[in-house]
N, C-alpha and C. Protein backbone atom coordinates (compact mmCIF):
# COMPACT_ATOMS: atom_id res chain seq x y z
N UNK A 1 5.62 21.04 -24.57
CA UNK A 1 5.11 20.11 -25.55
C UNK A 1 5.39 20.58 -26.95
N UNK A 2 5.01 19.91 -27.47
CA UNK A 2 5.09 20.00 -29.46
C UNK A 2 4.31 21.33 -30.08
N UNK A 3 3.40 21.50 -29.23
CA UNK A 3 2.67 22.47 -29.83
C UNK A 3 3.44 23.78 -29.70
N UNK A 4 3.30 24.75 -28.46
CA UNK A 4 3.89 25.67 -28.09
C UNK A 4 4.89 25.43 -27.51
N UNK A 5 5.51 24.69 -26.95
CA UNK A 5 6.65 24.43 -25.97
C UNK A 5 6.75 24.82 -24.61
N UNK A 6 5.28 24.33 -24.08
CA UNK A 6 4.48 24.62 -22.72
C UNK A 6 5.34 23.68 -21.99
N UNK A 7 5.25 23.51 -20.71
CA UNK A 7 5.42 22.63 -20.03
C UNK A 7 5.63 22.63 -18.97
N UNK A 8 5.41 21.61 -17.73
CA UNK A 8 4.93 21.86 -16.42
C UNK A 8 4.88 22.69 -15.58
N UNK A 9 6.88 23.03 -15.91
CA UNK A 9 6.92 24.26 -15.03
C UNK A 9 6.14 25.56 -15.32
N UNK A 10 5.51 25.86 -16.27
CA UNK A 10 5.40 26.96 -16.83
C UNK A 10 3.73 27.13 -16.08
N UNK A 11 2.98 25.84 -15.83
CA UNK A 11 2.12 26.06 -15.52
C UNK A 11 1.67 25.25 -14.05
N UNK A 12 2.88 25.61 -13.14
CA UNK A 12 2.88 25.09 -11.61
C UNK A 12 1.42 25.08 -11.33
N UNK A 13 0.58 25.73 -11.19
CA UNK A 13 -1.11 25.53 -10.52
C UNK A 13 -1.75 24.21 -11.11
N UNK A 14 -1.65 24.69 -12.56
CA UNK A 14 -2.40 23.29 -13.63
C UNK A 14 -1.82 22.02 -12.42
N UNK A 15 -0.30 21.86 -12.71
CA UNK A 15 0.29 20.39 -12.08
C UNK A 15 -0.04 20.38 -10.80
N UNK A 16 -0.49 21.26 -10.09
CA UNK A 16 -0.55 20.98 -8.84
C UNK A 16 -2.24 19.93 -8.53
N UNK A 17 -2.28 20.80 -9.12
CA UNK A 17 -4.52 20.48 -9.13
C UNK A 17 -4.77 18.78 -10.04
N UNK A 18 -4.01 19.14 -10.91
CA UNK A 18 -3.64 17.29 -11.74
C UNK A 18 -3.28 16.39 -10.65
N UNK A 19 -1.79 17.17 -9.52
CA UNK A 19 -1.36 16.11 -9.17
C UNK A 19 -2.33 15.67 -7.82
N UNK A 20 -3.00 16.82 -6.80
CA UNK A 20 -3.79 16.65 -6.29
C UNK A 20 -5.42 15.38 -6.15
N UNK A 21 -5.28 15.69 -7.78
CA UNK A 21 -6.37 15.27 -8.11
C UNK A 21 -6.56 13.51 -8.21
N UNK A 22 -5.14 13.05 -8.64
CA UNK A 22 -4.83 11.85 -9.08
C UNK A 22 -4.52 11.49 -7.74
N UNK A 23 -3.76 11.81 -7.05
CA UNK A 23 -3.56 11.65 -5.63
C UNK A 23 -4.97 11.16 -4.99
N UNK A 24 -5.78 11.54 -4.73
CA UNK A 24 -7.57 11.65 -4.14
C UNK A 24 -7.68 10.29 -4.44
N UNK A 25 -7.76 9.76 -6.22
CA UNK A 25 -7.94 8.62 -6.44
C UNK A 25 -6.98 7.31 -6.04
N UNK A 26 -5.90 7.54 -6.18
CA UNK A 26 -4.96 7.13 -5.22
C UNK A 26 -5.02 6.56 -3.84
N UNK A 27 -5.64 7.62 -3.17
CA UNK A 27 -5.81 7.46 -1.28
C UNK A 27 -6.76 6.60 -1.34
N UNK A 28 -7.80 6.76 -2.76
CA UNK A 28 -9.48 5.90 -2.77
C UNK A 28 -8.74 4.32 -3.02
N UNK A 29 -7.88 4.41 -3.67
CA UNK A 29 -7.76 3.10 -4.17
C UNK A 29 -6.82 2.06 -2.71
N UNK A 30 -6.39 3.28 -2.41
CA UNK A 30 -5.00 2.39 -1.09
C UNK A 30 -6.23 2.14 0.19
N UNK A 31 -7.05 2.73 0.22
CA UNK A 31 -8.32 1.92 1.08
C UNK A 31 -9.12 1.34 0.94
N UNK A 32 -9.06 0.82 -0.51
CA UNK A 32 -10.23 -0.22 -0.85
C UNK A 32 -9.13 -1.45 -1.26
N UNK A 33 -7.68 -1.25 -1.55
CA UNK A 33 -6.31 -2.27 -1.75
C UNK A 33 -6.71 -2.56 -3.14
N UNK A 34 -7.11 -1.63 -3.92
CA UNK A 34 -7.22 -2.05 -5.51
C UNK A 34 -5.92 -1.84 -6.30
N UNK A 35 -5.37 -2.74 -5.89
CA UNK A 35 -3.72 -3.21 -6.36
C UNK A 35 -3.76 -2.61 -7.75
N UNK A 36 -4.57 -3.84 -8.85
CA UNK A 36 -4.06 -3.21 -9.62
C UNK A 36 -4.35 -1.41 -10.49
N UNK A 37 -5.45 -1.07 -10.03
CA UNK A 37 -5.67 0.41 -9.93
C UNK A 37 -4.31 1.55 -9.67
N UNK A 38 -3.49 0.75 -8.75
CA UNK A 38 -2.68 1.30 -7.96
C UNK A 38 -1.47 1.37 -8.70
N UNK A 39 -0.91 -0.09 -9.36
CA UNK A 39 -0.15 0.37 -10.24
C UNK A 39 -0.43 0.58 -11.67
N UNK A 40 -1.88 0.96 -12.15
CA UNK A 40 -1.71 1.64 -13.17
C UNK A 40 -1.95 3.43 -12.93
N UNK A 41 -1.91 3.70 -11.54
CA UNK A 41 -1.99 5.09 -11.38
C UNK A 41 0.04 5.49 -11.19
N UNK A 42 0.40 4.18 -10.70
CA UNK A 42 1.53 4.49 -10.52
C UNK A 42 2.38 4.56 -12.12
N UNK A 43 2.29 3.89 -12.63
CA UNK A 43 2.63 4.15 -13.71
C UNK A 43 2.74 5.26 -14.87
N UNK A 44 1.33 5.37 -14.45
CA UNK A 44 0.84 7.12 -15.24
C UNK A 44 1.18 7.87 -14.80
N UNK A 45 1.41 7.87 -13.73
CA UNK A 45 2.23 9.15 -12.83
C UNK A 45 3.52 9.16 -13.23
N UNK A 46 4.18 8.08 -13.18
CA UNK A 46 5.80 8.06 -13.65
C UNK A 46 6.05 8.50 -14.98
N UNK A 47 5.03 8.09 -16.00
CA UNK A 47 4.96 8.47 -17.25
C UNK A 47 4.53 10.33 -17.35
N UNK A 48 3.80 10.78 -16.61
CA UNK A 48 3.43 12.34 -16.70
C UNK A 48 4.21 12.91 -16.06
N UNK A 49 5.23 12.41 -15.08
CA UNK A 49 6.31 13.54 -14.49
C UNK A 49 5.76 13.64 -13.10
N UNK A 50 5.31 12.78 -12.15
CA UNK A 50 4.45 13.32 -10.97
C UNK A 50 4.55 12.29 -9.97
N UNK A 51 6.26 12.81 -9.30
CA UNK A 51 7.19 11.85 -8.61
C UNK A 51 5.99 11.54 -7.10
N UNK A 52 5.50 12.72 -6.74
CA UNK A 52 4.81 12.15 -5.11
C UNK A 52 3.97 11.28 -5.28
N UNK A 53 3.09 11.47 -6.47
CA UNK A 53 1.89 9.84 -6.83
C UNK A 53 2.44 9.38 -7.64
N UNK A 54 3.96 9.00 -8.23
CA UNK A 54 4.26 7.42 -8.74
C UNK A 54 5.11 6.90 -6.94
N UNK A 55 5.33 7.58 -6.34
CA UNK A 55 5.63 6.99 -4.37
C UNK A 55 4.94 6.88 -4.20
N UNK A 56 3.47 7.39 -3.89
CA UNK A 56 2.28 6.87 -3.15
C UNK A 56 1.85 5.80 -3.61
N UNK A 57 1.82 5.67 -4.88
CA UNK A 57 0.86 4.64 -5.36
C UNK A 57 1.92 3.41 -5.73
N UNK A 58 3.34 3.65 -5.69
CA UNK A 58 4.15 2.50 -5.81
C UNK A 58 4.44 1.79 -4.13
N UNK A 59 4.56 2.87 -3.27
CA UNK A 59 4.58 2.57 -1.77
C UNK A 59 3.31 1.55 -1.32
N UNK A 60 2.58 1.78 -1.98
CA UNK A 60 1.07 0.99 -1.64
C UNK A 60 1.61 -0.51 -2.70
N UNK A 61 2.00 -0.65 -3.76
CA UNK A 61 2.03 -2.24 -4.45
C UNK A 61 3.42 -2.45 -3.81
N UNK A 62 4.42 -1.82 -3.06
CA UNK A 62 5.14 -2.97 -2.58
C UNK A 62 5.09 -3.18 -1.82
N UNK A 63 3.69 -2.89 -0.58
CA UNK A 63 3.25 -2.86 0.39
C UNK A 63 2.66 -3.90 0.20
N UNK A 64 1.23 -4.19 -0.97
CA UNK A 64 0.54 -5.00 -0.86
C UNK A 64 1.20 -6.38 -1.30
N UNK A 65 2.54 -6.58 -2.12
CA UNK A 65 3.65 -7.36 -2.35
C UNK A 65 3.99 -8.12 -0.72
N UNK A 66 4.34 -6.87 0.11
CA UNK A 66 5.31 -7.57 1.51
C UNK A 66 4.17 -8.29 2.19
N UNK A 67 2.71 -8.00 2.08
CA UNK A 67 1.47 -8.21 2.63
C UNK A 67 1.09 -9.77 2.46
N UNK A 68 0.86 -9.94 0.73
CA UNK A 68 0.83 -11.45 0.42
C UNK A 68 1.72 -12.13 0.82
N UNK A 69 3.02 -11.86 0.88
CA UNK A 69 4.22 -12.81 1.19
C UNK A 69 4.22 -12.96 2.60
N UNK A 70 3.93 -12.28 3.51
CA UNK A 70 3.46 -12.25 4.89
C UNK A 70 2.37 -13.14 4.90
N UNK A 71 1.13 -13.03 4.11
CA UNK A 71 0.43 -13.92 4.41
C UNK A 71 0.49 -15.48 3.92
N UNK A 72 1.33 -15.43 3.02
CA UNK A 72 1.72 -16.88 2.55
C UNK A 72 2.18 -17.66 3.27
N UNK A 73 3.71 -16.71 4.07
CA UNK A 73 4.76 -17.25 4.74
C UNK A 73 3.74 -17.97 6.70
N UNK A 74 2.74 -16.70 6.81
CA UNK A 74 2.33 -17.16 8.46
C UNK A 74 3.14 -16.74 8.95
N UNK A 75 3.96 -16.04 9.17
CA UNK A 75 5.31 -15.14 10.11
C UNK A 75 4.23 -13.88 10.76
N UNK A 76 3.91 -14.05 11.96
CA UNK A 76 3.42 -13.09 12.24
C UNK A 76 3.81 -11.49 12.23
N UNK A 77 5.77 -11.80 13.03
CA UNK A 77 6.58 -10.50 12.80
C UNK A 77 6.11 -9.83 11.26
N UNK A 78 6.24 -10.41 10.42
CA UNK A 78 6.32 -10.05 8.67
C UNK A 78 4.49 -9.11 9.00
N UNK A 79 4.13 -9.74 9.08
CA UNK A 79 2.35 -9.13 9.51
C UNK A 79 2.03 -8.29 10.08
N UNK A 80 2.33 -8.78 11.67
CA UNK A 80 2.26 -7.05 12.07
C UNK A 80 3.42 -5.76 11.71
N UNK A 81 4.68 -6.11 10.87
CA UNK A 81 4.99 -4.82 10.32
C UNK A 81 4.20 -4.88 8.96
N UNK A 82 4.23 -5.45 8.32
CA UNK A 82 3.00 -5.00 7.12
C UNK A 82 1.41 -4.26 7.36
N UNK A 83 1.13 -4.64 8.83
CA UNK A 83 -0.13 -4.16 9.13
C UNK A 83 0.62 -2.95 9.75
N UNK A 84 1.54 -2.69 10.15
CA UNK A 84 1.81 -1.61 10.94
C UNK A 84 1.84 -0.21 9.78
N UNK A 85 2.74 -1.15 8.54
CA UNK A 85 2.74 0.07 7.12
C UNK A 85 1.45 0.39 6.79
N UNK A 86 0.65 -0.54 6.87
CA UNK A 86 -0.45 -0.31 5.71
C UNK A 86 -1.10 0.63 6.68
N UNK A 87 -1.20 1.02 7.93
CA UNK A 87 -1.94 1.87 8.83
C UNK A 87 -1.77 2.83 8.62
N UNK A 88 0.04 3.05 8.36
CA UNK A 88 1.01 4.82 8.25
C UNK A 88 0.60 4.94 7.05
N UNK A 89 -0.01 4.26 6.09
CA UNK A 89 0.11 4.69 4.27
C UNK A 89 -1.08 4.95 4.08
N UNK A 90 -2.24 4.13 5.23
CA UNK A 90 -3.57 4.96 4.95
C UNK A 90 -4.31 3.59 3.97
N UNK A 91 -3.63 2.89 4.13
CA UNK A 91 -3.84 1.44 3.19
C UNK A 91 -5.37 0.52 3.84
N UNK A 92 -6.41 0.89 4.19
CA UNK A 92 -7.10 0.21 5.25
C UNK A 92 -7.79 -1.51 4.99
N UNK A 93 -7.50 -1.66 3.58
CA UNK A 93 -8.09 -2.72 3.25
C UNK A 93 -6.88 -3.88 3.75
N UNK A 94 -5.82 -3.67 3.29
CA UNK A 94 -4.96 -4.13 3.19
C UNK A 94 -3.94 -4.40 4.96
N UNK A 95 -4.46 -3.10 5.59
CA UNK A 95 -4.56 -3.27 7.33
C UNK A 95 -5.02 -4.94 7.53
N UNK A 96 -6.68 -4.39 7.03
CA UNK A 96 -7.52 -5.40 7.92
C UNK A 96 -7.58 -6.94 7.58
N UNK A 97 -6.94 -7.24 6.22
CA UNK A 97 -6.51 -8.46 6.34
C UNK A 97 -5.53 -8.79 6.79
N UNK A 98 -4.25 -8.19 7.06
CA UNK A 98 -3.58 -8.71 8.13
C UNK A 98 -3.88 -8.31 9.54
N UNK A 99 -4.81 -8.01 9.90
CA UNK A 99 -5.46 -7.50 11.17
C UNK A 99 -5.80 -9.08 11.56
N UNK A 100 -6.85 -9.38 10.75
CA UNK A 100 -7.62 -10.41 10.37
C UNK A 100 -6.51 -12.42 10.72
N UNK A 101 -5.43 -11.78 9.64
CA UNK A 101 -4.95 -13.43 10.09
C UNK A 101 -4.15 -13.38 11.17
N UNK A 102 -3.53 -12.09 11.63
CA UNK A 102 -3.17 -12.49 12.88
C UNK A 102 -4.03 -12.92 14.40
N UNK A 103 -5.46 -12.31 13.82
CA UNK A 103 -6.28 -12.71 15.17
C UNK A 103 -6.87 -14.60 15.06
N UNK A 104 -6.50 -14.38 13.77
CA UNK A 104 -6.82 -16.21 13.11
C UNK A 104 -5.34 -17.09 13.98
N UNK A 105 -4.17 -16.16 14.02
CA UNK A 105 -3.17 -16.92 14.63
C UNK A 105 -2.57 -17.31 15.64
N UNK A 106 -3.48 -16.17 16.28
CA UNK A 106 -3.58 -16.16 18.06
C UNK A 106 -4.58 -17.35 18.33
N UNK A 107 -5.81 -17.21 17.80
CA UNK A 107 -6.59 -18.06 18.16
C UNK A 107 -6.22 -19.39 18.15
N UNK A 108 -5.62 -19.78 17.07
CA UNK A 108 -5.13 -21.38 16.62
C UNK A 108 -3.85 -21.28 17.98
N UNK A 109 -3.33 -20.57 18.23
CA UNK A 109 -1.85 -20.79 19.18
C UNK A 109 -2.21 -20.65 20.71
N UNK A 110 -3.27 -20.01 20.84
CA UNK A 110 -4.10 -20.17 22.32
C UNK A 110 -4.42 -21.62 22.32
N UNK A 111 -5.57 -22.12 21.29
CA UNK A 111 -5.71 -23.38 21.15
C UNK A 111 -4.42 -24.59 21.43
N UNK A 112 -3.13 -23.88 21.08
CA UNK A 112 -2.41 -25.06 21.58
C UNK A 112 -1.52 -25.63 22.82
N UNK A 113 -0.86 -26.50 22.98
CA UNK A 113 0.04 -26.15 24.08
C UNK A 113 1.01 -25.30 24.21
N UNK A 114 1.12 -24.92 25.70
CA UNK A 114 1.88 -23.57 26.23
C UNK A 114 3.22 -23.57 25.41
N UNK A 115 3.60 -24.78 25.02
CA UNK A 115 5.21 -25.41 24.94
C UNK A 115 5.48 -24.87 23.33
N UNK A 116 4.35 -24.55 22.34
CA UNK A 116 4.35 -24.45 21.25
C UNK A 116 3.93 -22.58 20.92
N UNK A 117 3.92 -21.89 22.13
CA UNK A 117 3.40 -20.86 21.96
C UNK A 117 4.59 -19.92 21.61
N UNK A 118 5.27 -20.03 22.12
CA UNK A 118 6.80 -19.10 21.29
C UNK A 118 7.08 -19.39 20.13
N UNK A 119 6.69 -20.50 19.79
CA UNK A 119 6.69 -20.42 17.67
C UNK A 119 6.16 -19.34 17.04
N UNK A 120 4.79 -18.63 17.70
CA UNK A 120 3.83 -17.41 16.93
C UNK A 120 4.69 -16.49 16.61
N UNK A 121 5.71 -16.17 17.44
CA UNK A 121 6.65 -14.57 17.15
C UNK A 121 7.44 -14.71 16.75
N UNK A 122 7.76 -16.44 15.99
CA UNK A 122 9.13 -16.09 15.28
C UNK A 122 8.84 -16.58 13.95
């Protein structure tokens, strides 16, 4: 920096415990799906130099991106791989609403005839 001409490398523990730390809030936010939390952690991270939480926390908004468009579209395929990410990323809010409309889409496609039931998987 400006002052002394410190800087990250010089003080590997400091960045680790920063990046740790922001991370924590991070994991808090990818299980409650507080989007935009998510990309303003991602952002700050990109801006402070702190490549693993501007991925975590950018992996989570284009997650919750493929999520809405999944749920817009009704493509179940699109759903259960979006529910399948949001499980590996630790994302749980964002799981359980597509948890949620696919059991909404079974139900409506049980409800119908047999002849219309291979539409759900494509």
């Amino acid at each position: 920096g400006p002052s002394g001409g410190a800087d990250s490398a010089e003080f590997p523990g400091m960045r680790r415990e920063a990046c740790f730390a922001v991370q924590k809030l991070v994991d808090a936010w990818k299980e409650e799906g507080a989007v935009d939390r998510l990309k303003q952690a991602r952002d700050a991270a990109r801006n402070c130099g702190l490549p693993e939480v501007t991925k975590s926390a950018g992996d989570a908004v284009e997650l919750a991106g493929r999520l809405a468009a999944a749920l817009n579209s009704g493509g179940a395929a699109a759903l259960v791989a979006a529910v399948s990410s949001a499980e590996r990323q630790g994302c749980v809010s964002f799981a359980r609403q597509g948890r949620g409309r696919l059991k909404k889409s079974i139900k409506a496609a049980e409800a119908e005839p047999s002849v219309r039931r291979g539409q759900l998987l494509q």
